[in-house]
Protein backbone atom coordinates (compact mmCIF):
# COMPACT_ATOMS: atom_id res chain seq x y z
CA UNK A 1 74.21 77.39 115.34
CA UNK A 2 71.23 78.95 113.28
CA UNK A 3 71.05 82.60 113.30
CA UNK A 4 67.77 84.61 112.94
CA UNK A 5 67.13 88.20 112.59
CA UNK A 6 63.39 89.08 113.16
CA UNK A 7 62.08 92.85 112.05
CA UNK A 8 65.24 94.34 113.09
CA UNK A 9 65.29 98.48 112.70
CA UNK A 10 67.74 100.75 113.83
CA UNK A 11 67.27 104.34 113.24
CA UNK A 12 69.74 107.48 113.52
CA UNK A 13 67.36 110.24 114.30
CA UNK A 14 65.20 110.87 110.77
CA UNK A 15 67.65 108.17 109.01
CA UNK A 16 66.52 104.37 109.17
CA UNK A 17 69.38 102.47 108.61
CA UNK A 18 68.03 99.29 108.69
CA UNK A 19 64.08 98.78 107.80
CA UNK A 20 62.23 96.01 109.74
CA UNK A 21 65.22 93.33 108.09
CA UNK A 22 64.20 89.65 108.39
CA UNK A 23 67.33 87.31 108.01
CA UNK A 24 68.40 83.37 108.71
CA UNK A 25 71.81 82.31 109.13
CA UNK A 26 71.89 78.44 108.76
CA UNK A 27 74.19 76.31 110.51
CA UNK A 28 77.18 75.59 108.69
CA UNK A 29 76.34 77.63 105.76
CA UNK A 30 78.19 80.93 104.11
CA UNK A 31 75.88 83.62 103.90
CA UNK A 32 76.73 86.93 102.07
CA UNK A 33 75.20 90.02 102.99
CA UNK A 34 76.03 92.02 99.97
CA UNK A 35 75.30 96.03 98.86
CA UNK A 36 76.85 99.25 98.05
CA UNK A 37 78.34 101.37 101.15
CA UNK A 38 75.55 103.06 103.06
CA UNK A 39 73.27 100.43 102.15
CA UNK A 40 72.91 99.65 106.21
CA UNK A 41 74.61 95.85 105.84
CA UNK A 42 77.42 97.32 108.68
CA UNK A 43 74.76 98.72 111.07
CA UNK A 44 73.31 95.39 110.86
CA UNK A 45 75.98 93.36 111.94
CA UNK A 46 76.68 96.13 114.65
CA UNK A 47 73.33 95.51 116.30
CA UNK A 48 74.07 91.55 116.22
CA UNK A 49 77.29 92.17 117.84
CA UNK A 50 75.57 94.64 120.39
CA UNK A 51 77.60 97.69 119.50
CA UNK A 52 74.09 99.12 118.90
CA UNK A 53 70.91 98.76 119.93
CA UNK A 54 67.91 97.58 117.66
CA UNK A 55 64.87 100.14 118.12
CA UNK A 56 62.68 97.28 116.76
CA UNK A 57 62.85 93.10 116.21
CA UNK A 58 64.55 90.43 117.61
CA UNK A 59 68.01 88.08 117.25
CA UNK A 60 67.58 84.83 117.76
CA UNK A 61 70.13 81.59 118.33
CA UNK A 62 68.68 78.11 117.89
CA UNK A 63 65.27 79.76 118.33
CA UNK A 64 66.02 81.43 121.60
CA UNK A 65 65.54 85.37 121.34
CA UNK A 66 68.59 87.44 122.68
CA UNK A 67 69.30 90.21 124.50
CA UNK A 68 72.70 92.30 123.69
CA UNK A 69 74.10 94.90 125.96
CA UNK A 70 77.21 94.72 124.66
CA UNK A 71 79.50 92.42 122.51
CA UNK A 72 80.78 90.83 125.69
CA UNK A 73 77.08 89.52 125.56
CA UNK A 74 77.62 88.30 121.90
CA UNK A 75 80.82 86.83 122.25
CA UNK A 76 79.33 85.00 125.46
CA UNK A 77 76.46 83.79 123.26
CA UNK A 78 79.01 82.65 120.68
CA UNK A 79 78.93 85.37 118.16
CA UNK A 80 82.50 86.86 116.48
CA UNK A 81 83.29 89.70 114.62
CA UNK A 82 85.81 89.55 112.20
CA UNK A 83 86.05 93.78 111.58
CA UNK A 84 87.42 95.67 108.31
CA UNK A 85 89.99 97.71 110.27
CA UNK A 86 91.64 94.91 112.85
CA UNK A 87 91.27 94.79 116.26
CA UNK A 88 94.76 94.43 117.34
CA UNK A 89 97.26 95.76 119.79
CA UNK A 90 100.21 96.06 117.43
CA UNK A 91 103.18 95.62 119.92
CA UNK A 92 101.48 92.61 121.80
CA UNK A 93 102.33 89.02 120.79
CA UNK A 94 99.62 87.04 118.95
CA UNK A 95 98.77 85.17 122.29
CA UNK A 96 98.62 88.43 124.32
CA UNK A 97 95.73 90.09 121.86
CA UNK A 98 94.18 86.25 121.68
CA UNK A 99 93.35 86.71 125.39
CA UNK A 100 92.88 90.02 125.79
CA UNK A 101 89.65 90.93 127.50
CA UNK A 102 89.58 87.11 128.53
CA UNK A 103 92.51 86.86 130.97
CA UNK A 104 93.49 83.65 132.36
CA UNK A 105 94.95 83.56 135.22
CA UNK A 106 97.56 80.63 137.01
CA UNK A 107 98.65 80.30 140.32
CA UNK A 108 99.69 83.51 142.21
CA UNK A 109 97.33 85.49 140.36
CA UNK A 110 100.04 85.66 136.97
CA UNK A 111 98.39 86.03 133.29
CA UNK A 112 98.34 82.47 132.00
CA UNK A 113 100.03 83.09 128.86
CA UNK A 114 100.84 79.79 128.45
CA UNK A 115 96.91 78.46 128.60
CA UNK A 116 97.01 81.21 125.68
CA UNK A 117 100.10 79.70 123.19
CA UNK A 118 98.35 76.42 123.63
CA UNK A 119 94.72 78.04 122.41
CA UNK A 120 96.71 79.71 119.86
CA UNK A 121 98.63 76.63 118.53
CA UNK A 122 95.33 74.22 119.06
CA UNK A 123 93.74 76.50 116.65
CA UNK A 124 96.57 77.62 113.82
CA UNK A 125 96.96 73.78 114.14
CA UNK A 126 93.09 72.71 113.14
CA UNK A 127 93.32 75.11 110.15
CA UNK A 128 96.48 75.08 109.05
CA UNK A 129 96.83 78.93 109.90
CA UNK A 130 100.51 78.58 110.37
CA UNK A 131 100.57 80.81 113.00
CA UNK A 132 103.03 81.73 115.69
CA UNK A 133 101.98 82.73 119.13
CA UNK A 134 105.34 84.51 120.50
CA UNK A 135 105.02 86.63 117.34
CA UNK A 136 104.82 90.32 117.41
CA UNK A 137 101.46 91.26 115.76
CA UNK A 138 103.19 94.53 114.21
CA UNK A 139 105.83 92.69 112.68
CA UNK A 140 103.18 90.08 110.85
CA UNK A 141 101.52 90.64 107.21
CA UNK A 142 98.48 91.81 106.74
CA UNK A 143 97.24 88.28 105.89
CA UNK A 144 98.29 86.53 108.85
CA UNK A 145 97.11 89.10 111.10
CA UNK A 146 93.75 88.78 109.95
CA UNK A 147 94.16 84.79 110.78
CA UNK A 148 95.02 86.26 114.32
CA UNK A 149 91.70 88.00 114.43
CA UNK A 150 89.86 84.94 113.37
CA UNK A 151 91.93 82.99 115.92
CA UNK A 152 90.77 85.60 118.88
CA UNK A 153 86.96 84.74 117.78
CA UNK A 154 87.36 81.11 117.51
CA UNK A 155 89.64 80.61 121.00
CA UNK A 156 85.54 82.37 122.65
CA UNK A 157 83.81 79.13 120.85
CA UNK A 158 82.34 81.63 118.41
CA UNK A 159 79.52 79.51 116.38
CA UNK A 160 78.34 82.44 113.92
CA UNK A 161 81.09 84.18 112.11
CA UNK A 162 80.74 87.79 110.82
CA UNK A 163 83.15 89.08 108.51
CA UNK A 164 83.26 92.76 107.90
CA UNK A 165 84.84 93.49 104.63
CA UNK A 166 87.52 91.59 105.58
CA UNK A 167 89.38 92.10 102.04
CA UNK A 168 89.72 95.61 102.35
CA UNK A 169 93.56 95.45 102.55
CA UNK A 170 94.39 92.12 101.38
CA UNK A 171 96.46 90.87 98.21
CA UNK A 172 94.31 88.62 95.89
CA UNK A 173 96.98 85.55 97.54
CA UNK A 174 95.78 86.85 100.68
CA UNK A 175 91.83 86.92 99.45
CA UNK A 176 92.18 83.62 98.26
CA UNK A 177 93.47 81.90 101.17
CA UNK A 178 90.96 84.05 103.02
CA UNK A 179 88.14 82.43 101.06
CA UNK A 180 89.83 78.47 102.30
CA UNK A 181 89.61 79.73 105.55
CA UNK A 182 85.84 80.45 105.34
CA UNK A 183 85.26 77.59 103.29
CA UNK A 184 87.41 75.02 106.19
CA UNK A 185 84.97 77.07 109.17
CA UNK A 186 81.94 76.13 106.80
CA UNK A 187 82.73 72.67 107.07
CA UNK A 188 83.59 72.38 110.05
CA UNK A 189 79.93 74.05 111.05
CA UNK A 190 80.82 77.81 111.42
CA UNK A 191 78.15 79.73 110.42
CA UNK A 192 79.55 82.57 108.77
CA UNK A 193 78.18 85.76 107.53
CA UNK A 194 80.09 87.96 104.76
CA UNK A 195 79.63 91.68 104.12
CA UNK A 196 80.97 92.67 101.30
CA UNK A 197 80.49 94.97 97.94
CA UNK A 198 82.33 93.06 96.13
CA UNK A 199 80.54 90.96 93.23
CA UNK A 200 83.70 88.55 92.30
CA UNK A 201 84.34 87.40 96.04
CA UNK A 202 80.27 86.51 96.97
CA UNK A 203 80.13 84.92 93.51
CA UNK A 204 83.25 82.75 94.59
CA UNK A 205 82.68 81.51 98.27
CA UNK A 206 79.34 82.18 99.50
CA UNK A 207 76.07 79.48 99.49
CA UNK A 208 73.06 81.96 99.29
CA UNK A 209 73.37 85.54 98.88
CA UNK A 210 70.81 88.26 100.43
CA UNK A 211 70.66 91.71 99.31
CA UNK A 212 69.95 95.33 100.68
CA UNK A 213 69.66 98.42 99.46
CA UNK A 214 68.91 101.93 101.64
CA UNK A 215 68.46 99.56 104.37
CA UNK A 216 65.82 97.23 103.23
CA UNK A 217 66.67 93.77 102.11
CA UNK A 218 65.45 94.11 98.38
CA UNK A 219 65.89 90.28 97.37
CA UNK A 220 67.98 86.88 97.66
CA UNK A 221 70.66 85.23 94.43
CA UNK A 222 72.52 81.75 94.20
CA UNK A 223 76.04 82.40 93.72
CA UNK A 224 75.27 81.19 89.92
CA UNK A 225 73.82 84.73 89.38
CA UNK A 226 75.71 86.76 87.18
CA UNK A 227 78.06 90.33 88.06
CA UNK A 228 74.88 92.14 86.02
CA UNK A 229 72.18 90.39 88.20
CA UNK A 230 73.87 91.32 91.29
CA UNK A 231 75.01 94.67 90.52
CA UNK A 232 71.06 94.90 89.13
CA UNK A 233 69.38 94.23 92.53
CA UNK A 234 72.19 96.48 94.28
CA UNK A 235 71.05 99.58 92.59
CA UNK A 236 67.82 99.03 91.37
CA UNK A 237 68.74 99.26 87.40
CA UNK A 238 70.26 97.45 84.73
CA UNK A 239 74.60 98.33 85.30
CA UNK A 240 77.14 98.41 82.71
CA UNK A 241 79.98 97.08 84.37
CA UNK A 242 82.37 96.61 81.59
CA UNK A 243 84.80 98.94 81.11
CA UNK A 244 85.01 100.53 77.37
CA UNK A 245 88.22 101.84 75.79
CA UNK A 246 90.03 102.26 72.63
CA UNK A 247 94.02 101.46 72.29
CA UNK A 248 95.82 104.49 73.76
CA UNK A 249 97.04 107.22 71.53
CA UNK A 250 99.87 108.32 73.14
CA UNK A 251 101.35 111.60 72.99
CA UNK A 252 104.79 112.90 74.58
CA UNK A 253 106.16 112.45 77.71
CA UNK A 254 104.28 115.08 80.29
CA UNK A 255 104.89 113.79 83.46
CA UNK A 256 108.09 112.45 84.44
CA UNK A 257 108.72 111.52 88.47
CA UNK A 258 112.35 111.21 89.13
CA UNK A 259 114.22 109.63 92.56
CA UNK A 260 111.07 110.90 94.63
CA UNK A 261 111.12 110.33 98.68
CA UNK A 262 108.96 111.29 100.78
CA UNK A 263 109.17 111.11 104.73
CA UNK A 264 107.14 111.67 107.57
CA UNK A 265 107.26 113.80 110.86
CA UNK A 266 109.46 111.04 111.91
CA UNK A 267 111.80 110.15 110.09
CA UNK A 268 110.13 107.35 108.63
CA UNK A 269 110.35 106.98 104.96
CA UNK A 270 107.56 106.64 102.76
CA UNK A 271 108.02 106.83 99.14
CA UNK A 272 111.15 105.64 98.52
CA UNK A 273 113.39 107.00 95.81
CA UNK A 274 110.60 106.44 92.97
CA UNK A 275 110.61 107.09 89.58
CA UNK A 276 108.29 106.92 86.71
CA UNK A 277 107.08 108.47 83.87
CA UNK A 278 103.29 109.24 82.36
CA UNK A 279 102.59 110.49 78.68
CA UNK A 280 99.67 112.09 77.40
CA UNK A 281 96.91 109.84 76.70
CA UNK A 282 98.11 107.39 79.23
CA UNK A 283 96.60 105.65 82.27
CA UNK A 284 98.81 105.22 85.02
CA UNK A 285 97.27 103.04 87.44
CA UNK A 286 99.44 102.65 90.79
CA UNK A 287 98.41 99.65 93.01
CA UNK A 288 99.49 97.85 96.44
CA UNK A 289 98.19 96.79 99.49
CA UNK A 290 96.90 100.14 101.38
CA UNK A 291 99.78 102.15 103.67
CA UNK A 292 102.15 100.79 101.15
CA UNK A 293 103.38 104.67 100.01
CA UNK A 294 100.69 105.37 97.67
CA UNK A 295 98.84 108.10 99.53
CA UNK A 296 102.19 110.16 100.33
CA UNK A 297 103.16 109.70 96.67
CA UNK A 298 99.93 110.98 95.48
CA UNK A 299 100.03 113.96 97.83
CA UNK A 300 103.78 114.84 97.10
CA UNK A 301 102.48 115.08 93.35
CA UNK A 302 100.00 117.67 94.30
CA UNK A 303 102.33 119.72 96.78
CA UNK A 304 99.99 118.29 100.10
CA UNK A 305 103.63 116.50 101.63
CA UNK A 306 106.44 118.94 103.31
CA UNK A 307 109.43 116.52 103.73
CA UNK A 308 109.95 115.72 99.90
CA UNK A 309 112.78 115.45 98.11
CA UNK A 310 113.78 114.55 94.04
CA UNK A 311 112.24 115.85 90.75
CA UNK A 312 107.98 115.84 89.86
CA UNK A 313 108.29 117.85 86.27
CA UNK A 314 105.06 118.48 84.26
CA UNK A 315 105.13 119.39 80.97
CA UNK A 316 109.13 120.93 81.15
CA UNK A 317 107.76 122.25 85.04
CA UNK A 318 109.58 121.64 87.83
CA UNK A 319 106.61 121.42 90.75
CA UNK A 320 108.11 120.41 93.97
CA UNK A 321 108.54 123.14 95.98
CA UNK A 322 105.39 125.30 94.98
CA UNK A 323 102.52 125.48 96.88
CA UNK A 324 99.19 123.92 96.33
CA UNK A 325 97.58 126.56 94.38
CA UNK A 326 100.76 127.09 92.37
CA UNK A 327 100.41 123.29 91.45
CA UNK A 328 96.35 122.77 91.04
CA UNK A 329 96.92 126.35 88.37
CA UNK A 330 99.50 124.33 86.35
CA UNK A 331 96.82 122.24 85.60
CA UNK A 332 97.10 119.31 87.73
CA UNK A 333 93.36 118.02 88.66
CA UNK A 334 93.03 116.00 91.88
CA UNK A 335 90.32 113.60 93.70
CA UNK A 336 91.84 112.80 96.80
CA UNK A 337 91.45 109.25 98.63
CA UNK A 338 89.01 110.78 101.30
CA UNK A 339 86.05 113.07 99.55
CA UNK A 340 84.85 113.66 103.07
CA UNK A 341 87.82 114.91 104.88
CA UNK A 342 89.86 116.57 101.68
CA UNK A 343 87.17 116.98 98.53
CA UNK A 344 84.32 118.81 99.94
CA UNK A 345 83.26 121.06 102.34
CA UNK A 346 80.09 119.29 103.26
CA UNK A 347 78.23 122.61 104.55
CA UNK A 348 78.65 124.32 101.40
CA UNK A 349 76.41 124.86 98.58
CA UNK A 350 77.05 122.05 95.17
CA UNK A 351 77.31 125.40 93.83
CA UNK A 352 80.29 126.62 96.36
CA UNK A 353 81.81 123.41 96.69
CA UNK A 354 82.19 123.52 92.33
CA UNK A 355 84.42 127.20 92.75
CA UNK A 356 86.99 126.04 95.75
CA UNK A 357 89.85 125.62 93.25
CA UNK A 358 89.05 129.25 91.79
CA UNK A 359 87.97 131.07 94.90
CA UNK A 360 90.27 133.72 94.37
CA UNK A 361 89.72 135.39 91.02
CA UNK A 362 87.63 135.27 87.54
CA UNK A 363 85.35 133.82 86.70
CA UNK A 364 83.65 133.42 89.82
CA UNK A 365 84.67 136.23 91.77
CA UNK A 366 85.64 139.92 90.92
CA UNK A 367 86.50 142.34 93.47
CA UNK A 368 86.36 139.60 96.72
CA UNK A 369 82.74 139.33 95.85
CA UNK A 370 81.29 135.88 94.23
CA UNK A 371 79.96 136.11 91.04
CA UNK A 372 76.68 134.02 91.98
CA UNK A 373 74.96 134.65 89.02
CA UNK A 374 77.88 133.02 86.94
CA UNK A 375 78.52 130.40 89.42
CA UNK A 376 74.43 129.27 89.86
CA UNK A 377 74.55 129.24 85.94
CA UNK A 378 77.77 127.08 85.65
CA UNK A 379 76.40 124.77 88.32
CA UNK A 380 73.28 123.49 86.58
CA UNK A 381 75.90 123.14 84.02
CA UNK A 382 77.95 120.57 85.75
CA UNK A 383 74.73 119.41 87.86
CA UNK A 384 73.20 118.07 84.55
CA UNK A 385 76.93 117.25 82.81
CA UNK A 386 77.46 114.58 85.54
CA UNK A 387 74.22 113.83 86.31
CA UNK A 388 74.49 114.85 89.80
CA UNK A 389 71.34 113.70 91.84
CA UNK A 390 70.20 117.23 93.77
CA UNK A 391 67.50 120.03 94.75
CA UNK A 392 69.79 122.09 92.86
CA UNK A 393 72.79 124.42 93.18
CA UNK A 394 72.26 125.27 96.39
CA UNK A 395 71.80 122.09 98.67
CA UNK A 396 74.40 120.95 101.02
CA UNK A 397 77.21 119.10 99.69
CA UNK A 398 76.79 116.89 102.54
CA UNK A 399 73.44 115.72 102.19
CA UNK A 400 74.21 114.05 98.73
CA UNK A 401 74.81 110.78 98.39
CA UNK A 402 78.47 109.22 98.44
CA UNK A 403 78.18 108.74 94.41
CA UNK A 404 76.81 112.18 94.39
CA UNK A 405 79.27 113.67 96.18
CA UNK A 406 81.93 111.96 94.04
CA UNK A 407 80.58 113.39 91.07
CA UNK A 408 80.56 116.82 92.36
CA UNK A 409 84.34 116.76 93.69
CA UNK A 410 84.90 115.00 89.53
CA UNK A 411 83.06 118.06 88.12
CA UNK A 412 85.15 120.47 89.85
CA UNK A 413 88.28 118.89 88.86
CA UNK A 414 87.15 118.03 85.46
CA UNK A 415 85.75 121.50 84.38
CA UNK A 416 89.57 123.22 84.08
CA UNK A 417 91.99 122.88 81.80
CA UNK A 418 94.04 120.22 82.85
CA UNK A 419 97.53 119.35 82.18
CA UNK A 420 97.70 115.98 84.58
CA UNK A 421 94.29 114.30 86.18
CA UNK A 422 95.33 112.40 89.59
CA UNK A 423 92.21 110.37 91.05
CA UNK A 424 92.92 108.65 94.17
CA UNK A 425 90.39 105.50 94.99
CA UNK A 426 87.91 107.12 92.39
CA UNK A 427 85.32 104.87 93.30
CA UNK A 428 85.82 104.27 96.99
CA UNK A 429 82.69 104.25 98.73
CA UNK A 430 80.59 104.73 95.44
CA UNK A 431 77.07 103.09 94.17
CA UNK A 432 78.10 100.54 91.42
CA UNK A 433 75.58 103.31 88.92
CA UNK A 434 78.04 105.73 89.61
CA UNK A 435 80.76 103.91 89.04
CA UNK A 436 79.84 103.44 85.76
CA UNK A 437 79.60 107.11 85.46
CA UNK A 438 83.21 107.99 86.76
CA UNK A 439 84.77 105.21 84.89
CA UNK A 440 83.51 106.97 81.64
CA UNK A 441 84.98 110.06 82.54
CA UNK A 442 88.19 108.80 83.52
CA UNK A 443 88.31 106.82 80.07
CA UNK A 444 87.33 109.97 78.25
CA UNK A 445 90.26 112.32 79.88
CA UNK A 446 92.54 110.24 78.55
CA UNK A 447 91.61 109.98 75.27
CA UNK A 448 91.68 113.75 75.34
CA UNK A 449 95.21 113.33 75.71
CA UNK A 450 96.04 114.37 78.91
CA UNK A 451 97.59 111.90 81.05
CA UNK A 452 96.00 110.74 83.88
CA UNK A 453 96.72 108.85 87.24
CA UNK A 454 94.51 106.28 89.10
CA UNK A 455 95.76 104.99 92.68
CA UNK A 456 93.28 102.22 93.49
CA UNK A 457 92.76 99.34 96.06
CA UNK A 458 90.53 98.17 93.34
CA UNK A 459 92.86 95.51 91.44
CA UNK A 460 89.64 95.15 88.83
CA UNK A 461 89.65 99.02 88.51
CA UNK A 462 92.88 99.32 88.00
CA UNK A 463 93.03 96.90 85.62
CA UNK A 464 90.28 97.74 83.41
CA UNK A 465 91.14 101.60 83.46
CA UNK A 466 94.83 101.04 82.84
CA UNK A 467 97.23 101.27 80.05
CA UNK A 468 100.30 100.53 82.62
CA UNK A 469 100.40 99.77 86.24
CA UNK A 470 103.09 100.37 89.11
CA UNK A 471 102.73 98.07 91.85
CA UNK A 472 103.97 99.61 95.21
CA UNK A 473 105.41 97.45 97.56
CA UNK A 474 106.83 99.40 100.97
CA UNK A 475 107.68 102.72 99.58
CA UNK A 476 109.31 101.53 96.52
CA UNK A 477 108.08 100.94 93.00
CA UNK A 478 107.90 97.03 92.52
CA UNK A 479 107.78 96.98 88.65
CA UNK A 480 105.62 98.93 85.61
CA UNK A 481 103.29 96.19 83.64
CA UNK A 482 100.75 96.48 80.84
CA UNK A 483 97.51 96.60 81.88
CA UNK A 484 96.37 93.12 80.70
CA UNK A 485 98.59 91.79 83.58
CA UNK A 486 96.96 88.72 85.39
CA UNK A 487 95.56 89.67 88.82
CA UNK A 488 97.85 86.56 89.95
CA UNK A 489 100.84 88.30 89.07
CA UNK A 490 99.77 91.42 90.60
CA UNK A 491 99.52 90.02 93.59
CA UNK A 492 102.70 88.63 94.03
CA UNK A 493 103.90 92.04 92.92
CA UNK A 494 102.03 93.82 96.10
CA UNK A 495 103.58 91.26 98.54
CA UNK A 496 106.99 92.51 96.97
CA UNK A 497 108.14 89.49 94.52
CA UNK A 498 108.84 91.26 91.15
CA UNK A 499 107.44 89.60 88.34
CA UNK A 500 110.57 88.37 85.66
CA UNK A 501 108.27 88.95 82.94
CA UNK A 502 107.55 92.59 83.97
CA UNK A 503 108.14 94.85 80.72
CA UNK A 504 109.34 97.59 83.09
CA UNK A 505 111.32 96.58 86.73
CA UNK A 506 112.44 99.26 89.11
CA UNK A 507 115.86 99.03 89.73
């Protein structure tokens, strides 16, 4: 089925998300929509799908325009959605979500589940899925229940394809199988369309690449094109994507995590009875599929979980059990995961946002009043330190962009004297230009000596900022590797094999 986009424009009151995009979709053919988060390739696909409406232009199928109320329309026309976050009822059996929303019924009026095995098993079958329809969805890997939601498209005759990010929260196994799954739908005359930001996947799988930037489409590549070409059109400037660093020069052992658990409000546990160590001058990069314990261990570090128990010492320090502020004025620097939610408060000033660790005292305020004087001069500072793009001091945290914003939370965090740097998915959500930018500063903390911690999603981040890495697997610490580790072994590592050849195994 060929796809066609015609002068499509959605706007969200003064924002244009997408800007009159034109866009074909050839039958049988893997097209990647590829550009930085925010760049509008998500709203797009959402107006395909019929989630939203198009203010302006026209989809066409085979030639025919179409008209979307809703993605039961889509799906009817024989459009699927593959989404980032899945689309799944987690305590239903595989066949139960596969009909879902498209009950069958036999006689007496009774769901026809068994119509729905049979779809399930005609399917797995065709592609070698492997997948079982009696099987609890909760109880599956990640992996296999993305097949599921590929299975759900494909049992509604879906013709065009569109796959959301889909790699978000897959091991590079998992990627890689994803990518023969694309590659069997291709052939088999799927068209499919791939969103991602993610140069190393388009490069691998997809036949013609289109680009967009701040909602326009700003240019088309051949998979030949190189990470620098790509990463070129995505931001509008030549990108150094390489990261640059020296040998570590290590100093003594500052941070040392001993038999840490963490558990939640119900009992479940999280982190479970880890234990590592990170020395000044180090890069600690911990890894894993996401929910696999990371985020509760990085918040347990910097006092943010209540049900902890074990030993977090910094520099001869014991620090569970203090609060927050105790923590953050031992030195310990933190970007959290979520900027949004936990690193700014969006309707503060750049300037305001820069003083939330030292709210409460010199140099920024004296007497419960805020120095603003000092705090508009040491703003500029930072503004022009990490090239943060603004008005100035006093515009709205939230009206920067996501890089922006990124930078401002770094600043913050960077300008105190720090005993431990934690940096939780440093990058996520960030222009490859300022990526650059962060990945510099991380680089140079540590070769100021202090030790620092990166928790990343990122397997090439994590690998090119790294000195060792601790792959998480279910709570538990996996192994400890050198940073040169192939991405192959990694990944067998986050599915929770441990690597023989690991220098460092937890035990």
């Amino acid at each position: 089925m060929k796809l066609e986009l015609r002068g499509i424009t959605k706007r969200f009151g003064a924002l244009t998300a997408n800007d009159h995009i034109d866009l074909t979709i050839e039958p049988g053919e893997i097209h990647s929509l590829l550009g930085e988060n925010g760049a509008g390739k998500s709203t797009l696909m959402n107006v395909l799908y019929g989630l939203y409406q198009a203010d302006e232009g026209d989809i066409l199928l085979d030639d025919v325009v179409q008209h979307f109320s809703g993605p039961g329309d889509a799906m009817a026309a024989g459009i699927g959605m593959v989404h980032q976050h899945f689309m799944l009822i987690p305590v239903f059996t595989v066949a139960e979500n596969v009909m879902l929303g498209h009950e069958q019924t036999a006689f007496g009026g009774r769901l026809d589940l068994a119509a729905a095995r049979k779809r399930v098993r005609e399917i797995s079958d065709r592609f070698g899925f492997d997948v079982d329809p009696d099987a609890v969805v909760e109880d599956l890997p990640v992996g296999v229940q993305q097949r599921v939601e590929i299975i759900k498209a494909l049992s509604r005759d879906a013709k065009v394809l569109v796959f959301d990010e889909p790699t978000a929260v897959l091991t590079p196994q998992e990627t890689d199988e994803l990518m023969a799954t694309m590659r069997q739908l291709r052939d088999a005359g799927t068209s499919i369309v791939f969103i991602t930001h993610k140069l190393r996947e388009v490069r691998e799988v997809a036949d013609r690449i289109t680009v967009v930037r701040l909602g326009k489409i700003v240019g088309t590549a051949s998979p030949t094109a190189t990470n620098e070409e790509l990463a070129s059109l995505m931001v509008g400037r030549a990108v150094e994507l390489t990261v640059h660093k020296d040998a570590p020069k290590l100093g003594s052992e500052a941070l040392v995590v001993q038999n840490l658990t963490v558990t939640d409000e119900t009992g479940q546990v999280t982190v479970d009875d880890v234990s590592f160590s990170v020395s000044g001058g180090e890069t600690l990069a911990i890894v894993g599929v996401q929910g696999n314990g990371q985020t509760e261990l990085t918040e347990a570090l910097v006092g943010l979980q209540d049900r902890v128990s074990g030993s977090v010492v910094l520099d001869g320090n014991e620090l569970i059990g203090r609060t927050v502020r105790d923590i953050l004025e031992a030195g310990v620097g933190f970007v959290p995961e979520d900027r949004s939610i936990d690193g700014l408060v969006k309707e503060f000033s750049i300037a305001e946002n820069l003083m939330l660790d030292r709210s409460h005292g010199a140099p920024f305020v004296s007497a419960g009043n805020v120095q603003r004087r000092v705090l508009d001069e040491f703003a500029r500072e930072k503004i022009a330190e990490f090239d943060i793009r603004t008005q100035g001091p006093q515009q709205a945290a939230g009206r920067l962009s996501g890089g922006n914003q990124q930078k401002v939370v770094l600043a913050r965090e960077l300008s105190r004297d720090l005993a431990l740097f934690v940096a939780a998915q440093p990058t996520r959500g960030v222009d490859v230009g300022s990526i650059e930018f962060i990945h510099t500063r991380i680089v140079a903390t540590r070769d100021s000596g202090i030790p620092v911690i990166v928790i990343s999603t990122e397997l090439d981040e994590a690998t090119a900022l790294a000195d060792r890495i601790m792959v998480m697997y279910r709570g538990k610490v996996v192994g400890i590797v050198p940073g040169n580790t192939p991405r192959e072994t990694l990944g067998l590592m986050m599915a929770g094999m441990i690597d023989e050849t690991a220098s460092e195994v937890a035990e």
